[in-house]
Protein backbone atom coordinates (compact mmCIF):
# COMPACT_ATOMS: atom_id res chain seq x y z
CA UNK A 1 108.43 156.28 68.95
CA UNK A 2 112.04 156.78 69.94
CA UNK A 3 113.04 155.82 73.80
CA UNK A 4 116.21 157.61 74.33
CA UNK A 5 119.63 155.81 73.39
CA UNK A 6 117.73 152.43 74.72
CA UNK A 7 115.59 150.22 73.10
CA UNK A 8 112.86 148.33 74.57
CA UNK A 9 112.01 144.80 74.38
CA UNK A 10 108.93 142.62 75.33
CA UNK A 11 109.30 139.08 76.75
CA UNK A 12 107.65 137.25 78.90
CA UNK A 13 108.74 136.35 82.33
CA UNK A 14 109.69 132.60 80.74
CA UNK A 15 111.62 134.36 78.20
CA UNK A 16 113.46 136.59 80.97
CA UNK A 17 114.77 133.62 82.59
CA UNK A 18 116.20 131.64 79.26
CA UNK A 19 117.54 134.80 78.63
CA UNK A 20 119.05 135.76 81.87
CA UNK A 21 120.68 132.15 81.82
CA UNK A 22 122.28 132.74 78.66
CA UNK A 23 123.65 135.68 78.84
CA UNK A 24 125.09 134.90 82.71
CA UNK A 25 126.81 131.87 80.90
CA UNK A 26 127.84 134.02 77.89
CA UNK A 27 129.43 136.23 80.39
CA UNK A 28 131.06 133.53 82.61
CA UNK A 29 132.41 131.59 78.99
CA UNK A 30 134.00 135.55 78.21
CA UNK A 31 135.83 136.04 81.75
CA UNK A 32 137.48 132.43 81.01
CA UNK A 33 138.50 133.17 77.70
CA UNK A 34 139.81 136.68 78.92
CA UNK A 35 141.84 135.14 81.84
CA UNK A 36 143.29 132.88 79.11
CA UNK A 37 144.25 135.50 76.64
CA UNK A 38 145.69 137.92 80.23
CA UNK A 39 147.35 134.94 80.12
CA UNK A 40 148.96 134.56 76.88
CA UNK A 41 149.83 138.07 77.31
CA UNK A 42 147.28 139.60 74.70
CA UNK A 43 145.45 143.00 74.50
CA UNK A 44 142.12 142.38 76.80
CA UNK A 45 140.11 145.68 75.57
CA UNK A 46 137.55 143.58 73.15
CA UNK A 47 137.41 141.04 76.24
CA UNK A 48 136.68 143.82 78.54
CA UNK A 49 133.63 145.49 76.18
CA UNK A 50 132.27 142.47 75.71
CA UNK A 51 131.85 141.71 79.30
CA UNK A 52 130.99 145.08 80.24
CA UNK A 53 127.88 144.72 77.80
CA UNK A 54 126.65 141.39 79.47
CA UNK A 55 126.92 142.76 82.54
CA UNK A 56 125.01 145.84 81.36
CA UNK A 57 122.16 143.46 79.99
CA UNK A 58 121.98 141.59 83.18
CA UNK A 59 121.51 144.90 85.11
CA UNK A 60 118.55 145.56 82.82
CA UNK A 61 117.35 141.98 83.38
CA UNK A 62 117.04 142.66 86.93
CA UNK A 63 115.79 146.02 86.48
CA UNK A 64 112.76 144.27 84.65
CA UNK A 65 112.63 141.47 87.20
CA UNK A 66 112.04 144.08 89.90
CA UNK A 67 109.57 146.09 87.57
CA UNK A 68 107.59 143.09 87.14
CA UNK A 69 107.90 141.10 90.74
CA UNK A 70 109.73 138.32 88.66
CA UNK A 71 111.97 137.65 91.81
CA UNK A 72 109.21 136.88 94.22
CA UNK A 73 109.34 133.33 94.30
């Protein structure tokens, strides 16, 4: 069953949190390493997709969070 240009994924709320940690650190680690290369004076565009993509997967993290009342603590 196709879903659009998305896929889907099933984890459990445990899973969303590991995975929400990761990528948030995966994300921070990028924006250092892009600040470094800015300045060293190289090309930032694979920096820049990279970090638009985490940031992407985060908003669909807490698109599920909400979906699932993962937040309400």
């Amino acid at each position: 069953m196709a879903t659009g240009p998305n896929g889907r994924i099933r984890i459990t709320e445990e899973q969303f949190r590991v995975l929400d940690e990761v990528i948030a650190e995966a994300r921070h680690r990028e924006m250092i390493r892009r600040a470094d290369a800015r300045d060293q004076g190289k090309d930032l565009w694979a920096f820049q997709r990279r970090i638009k993509a985490m940031t992407e997967m985060q908003d669909e993290l807490e698109r599920l969070a909400v979906e699932m009342e993962w937040n309400a603590t």
